[in-house]
C-alpha atoms as a PDB file:
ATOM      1  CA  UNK A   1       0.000   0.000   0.000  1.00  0.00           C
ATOM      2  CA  UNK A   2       3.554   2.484   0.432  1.00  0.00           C
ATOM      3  CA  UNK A   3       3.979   2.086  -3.336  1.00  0.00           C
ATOM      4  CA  UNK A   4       0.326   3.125  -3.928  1.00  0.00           C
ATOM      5  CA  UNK A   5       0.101   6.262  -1.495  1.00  0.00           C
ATOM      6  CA  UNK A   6       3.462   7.755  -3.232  1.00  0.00           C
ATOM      7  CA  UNK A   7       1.988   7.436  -6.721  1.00  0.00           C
ATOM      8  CA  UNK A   8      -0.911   9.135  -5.745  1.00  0.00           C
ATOM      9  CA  UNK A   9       1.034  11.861  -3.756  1.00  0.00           C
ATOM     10  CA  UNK A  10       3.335  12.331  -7.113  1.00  0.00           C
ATOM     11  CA  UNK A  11       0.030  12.589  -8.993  1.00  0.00           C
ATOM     12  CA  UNK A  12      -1.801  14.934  -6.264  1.00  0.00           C
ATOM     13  CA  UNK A  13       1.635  16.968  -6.870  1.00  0.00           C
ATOM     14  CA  UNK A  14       1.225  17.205 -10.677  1.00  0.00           C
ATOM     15  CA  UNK A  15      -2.084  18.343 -10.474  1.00  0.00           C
ATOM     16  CA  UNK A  16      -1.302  21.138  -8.568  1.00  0.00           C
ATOM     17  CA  UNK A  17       2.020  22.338 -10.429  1.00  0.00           C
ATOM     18  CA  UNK A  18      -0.020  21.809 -13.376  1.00  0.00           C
ATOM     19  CA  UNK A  19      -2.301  24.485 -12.232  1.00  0.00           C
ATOM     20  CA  UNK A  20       0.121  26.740 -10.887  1.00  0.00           C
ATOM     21  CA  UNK A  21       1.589  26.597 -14.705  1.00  0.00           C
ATOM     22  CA  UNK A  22      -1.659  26.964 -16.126  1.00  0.00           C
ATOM     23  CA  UNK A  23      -2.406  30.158 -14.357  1.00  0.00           C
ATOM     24  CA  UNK A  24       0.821  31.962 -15.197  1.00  0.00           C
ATOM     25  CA  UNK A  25       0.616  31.226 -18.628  1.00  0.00           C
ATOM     26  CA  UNK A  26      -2.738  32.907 -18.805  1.00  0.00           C
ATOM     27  CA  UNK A  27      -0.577  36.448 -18.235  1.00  0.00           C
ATOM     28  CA  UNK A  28       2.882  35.158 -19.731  1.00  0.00           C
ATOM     29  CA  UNK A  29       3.910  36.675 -22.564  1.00  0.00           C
ATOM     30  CA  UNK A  30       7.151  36.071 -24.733  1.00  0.00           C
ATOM     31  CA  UNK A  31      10.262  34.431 -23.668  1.00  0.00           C
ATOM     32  CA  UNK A  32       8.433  33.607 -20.141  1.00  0.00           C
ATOM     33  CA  UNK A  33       5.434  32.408 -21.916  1.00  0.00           C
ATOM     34  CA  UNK A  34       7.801  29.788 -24.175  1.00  0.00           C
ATOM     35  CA  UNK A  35       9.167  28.656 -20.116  1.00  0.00           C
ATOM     36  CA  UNK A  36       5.816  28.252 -19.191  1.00  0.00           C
ATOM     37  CA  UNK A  37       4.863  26.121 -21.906  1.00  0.00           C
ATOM     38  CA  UNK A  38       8.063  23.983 -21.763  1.00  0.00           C
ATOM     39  CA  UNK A  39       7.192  23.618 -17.783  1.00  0.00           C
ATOM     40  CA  UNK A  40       3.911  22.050 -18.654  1.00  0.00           C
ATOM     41  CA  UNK A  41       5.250  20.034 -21.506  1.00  0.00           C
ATOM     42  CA  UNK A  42       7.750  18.303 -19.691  1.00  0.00           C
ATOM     43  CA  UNK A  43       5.007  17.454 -17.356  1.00  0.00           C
ATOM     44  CA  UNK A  44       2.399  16.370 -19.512  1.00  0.00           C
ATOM     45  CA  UNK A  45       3.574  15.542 -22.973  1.00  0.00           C
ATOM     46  CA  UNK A  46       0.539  15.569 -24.273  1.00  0.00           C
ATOM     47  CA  UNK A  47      -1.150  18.472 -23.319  1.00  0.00           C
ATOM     48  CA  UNK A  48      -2.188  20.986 -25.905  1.00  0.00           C
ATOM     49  CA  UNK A  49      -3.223  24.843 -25.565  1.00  0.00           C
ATOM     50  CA  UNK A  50      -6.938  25.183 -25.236  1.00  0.00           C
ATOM     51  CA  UNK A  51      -7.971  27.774 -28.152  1.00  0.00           C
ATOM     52  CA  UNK A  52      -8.483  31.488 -27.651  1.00  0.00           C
ATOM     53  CA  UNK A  53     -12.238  32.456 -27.495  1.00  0.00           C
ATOM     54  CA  UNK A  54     -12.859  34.543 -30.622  1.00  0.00           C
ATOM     55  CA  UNK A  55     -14.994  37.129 -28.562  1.00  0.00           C
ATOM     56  CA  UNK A  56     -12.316  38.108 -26.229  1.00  0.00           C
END
């Protein structure tokens, strides 16, 4: 049961980094925007950008 409580506390972990990232990318621009993104990546390789609403 060890084995399963640290893969859940690694996962519990990633979630929150994850949206940590997710919230500074919504201001990021340029070269700290391109951090951001490789952050996120290197958690999640397949994660893609939502798309921009076309309103805002």
């Amino acid at each position: 049961m060890v084995e399963r409580r640290i893969e859940l506390d690694r996962r519990y972990g990633r979630k929150k980094k994850m949206k940590k990232l997710k919230a500074k990318l919504e201001t990021a621009t340029g070269e700290a925007r391109d951090k951001v993104l490789y952050k996120i990546k290197r958690l999640s390789p397949f994660w893609t950008e939502p798309p921009k609403p076309e309103g805002k």
